[in-house]
Protein backbone atom coordinates (compact mmCIF):
# COMPACT_ATOMS: atom_id res chain seq x y z
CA UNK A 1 22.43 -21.31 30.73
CA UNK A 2 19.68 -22.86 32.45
CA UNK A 3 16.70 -20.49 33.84
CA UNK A 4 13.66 -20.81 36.11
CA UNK A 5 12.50 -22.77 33.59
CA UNK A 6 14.39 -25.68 32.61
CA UNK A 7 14.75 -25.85 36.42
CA UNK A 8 10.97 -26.58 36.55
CA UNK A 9 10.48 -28.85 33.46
CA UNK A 10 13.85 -30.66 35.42
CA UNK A 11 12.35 -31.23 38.51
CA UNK A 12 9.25 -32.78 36.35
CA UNK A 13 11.76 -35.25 35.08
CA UNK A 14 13.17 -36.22 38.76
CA UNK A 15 9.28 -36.54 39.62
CA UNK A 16 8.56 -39.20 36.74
CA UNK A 17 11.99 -41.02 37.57
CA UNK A 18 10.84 -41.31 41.14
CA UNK A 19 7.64 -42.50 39.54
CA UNK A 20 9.64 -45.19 37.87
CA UNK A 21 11.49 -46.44 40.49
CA UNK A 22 8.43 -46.41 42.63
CA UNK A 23 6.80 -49.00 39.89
CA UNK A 24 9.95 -50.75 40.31
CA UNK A 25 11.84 -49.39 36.68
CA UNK A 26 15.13 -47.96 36.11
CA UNK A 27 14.64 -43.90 37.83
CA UNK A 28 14.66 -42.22 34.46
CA UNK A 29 11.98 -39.26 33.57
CA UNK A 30 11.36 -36.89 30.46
CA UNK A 31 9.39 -34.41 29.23
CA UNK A 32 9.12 -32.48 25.83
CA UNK A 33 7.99 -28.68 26.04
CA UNK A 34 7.17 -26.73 22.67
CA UNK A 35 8.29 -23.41 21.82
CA UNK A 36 5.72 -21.78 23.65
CA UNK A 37 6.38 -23.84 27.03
CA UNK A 38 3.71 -25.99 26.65
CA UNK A 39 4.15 -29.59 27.81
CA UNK A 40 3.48 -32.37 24.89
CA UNK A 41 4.32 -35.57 26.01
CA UNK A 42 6.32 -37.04 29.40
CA UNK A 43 7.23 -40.32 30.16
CA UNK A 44 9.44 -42.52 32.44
CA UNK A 45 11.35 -45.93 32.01
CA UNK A 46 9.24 -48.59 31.10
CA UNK A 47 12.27 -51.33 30.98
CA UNK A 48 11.52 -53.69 33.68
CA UNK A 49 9.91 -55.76 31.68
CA UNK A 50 12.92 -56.85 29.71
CA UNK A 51 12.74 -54.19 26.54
CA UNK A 52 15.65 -52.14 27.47
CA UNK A 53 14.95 -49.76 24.36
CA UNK A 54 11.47 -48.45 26.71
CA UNK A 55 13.43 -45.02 27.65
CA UNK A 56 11.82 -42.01 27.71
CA UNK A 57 14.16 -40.15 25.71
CA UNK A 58 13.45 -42.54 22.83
CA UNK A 59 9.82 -42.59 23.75
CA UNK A 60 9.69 -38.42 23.15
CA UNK A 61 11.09 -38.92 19.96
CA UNK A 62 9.39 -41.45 18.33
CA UNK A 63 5.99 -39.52 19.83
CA UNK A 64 6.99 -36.31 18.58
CA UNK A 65 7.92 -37.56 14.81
CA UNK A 66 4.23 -38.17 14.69
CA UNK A 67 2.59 -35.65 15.79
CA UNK A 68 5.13 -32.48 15.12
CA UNK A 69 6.34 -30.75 12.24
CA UNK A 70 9.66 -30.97 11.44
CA UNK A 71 9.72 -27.17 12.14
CA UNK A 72 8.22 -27.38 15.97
CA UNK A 73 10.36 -30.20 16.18
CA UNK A 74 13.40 -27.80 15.98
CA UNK A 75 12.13 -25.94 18.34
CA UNK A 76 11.09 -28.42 20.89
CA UNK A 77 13.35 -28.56 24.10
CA UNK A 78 13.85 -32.36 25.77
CA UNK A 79 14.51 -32.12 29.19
CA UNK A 80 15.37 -35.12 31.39
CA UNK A 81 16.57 -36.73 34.46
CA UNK A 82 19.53 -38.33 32.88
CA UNK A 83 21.93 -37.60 29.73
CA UNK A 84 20.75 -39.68 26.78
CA UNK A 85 22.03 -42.79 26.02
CA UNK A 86 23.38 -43.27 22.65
CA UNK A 87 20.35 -44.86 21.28
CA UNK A 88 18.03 -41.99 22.83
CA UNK A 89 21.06 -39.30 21.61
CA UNK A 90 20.46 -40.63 17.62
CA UNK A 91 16.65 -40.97 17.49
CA UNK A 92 17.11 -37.21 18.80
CA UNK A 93 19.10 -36.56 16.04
CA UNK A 94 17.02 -38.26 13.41
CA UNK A 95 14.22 -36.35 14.06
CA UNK A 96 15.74 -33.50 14.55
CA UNK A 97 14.63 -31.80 17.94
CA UNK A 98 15.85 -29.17 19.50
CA UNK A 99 17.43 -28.20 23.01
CA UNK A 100 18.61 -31.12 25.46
CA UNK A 101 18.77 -30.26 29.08
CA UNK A 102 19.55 -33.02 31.51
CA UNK A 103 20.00 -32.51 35.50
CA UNK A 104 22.48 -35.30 35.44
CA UNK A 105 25.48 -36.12 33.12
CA UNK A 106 26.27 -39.54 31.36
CA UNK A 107 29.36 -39.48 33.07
CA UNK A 108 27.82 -38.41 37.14
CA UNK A 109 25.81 -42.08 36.40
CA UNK A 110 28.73 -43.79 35.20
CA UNK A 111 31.11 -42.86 38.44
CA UNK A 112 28.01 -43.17 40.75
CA UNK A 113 27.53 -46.70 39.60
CA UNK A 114 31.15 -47.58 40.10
CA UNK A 115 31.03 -46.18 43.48
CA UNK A 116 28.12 -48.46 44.05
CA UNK A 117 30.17 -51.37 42.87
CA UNK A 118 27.91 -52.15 40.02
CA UNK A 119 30.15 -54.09 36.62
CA UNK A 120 30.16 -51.32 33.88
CA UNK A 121 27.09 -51.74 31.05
CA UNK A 122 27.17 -53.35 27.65
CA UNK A 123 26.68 -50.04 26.07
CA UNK A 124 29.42 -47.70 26.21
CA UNK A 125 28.42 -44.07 27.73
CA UNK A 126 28.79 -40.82 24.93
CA UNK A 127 28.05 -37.56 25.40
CA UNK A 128 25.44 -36.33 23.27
CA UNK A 129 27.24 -34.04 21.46
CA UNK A 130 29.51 -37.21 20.48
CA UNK A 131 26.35 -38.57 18.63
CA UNK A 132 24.74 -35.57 17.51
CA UNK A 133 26.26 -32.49 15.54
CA UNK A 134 23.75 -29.81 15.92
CA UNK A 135 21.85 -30.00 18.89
CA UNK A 136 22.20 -27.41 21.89
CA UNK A 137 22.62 -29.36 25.19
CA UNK A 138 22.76 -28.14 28.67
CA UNK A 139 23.63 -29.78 31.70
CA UNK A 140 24.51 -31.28 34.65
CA UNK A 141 22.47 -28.78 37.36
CA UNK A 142 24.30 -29.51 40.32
CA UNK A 143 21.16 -28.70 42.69
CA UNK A 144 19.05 -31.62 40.62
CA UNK A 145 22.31 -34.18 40.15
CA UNK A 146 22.12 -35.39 44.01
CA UNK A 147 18.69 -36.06 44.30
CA UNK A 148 19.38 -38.20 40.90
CA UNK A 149 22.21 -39.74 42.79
CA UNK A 150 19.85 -40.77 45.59
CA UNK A 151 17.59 -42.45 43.04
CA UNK A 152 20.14 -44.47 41.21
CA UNK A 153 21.59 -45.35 45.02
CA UNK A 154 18.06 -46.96 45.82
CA UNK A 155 17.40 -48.56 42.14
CA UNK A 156 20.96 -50.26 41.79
CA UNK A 157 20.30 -51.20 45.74
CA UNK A 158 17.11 -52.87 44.80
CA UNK A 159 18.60 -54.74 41.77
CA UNK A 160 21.29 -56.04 44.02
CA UNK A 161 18.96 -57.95 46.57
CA UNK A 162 16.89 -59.06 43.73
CA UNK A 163 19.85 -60.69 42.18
């Protein structure tokens, strides 16, 4: 169930993925909250420079294994633009956060690409819950998933004219 407040924190992540594409990066945005709703850490893509491991998912991970117990960890909530990758879906898993909520589904970016005639990635798509056993996830939120669209639209138009 999502709630006034994921709905926040999610708008947050569409923010930093406009942020992104605005710097010219992949429109991607997270943001970790603790138990007690308190923002730790946000980030955006940082591939464009050629490291496509620079996701923000993976980036809230790695930051909270050092600096979080195990326990707040656990009770940590990731929220973000976009379902996570595989990659981003196992270092959640390995150190062991809490809650996913995402505005937009692995599978909303795989059709939207299609439809904007991009070739399918290297990577195959899996939902979360395909890489990780134990981990609450919510998502797609229809009201956030169109503005998402929008941003992909623009970023996969911008790759196309630079070639």
């Amino acid at each position: 169930m999502i709630t006034d407040t994921d709905l926040k924190h999610l708008a947050r992540c569409v923010e930093l993925a406009r942020m992104a594409l605005e710097k010219g990066d992949e429109p991607f945005g997270s943001v970790l909250v603790s138990a007690e709703g308190k923002v730790l850490f946000e980030d955006h893509n940082h591939v464009a420079g050629g490291d496509h491991t620079q996701h923000p998912e993976f980036e809230l991970a790695r930051w909270a294994a050092n600096n979080m117990t195990p326990e707040a960890r656990a009770q940590a909530t990731v929220y973000t633009s976009g379902e996570h990758c595989p990659m981003c879906s196992a270092a959640h898993g390995w150190v062991g956060l809490g809650r996913i909520v995402y505005a937009s589904s692995s599978k909303q970016l795989v059709e939207w690409l299609s439809d904007f005639g991009a070739e399918p990635g290297r990577v195959r798509s899996l939902p979360i819950e395909e890489v990780i056993r134990d981990t609450q996830v919510d998502g797609p939120v229809p009201e956030l998933a169109a503005e998402v669209r929008e941003l992909q639209r623009l970023s996969f138009e911008r790759q196309a004219k630079e070639g």
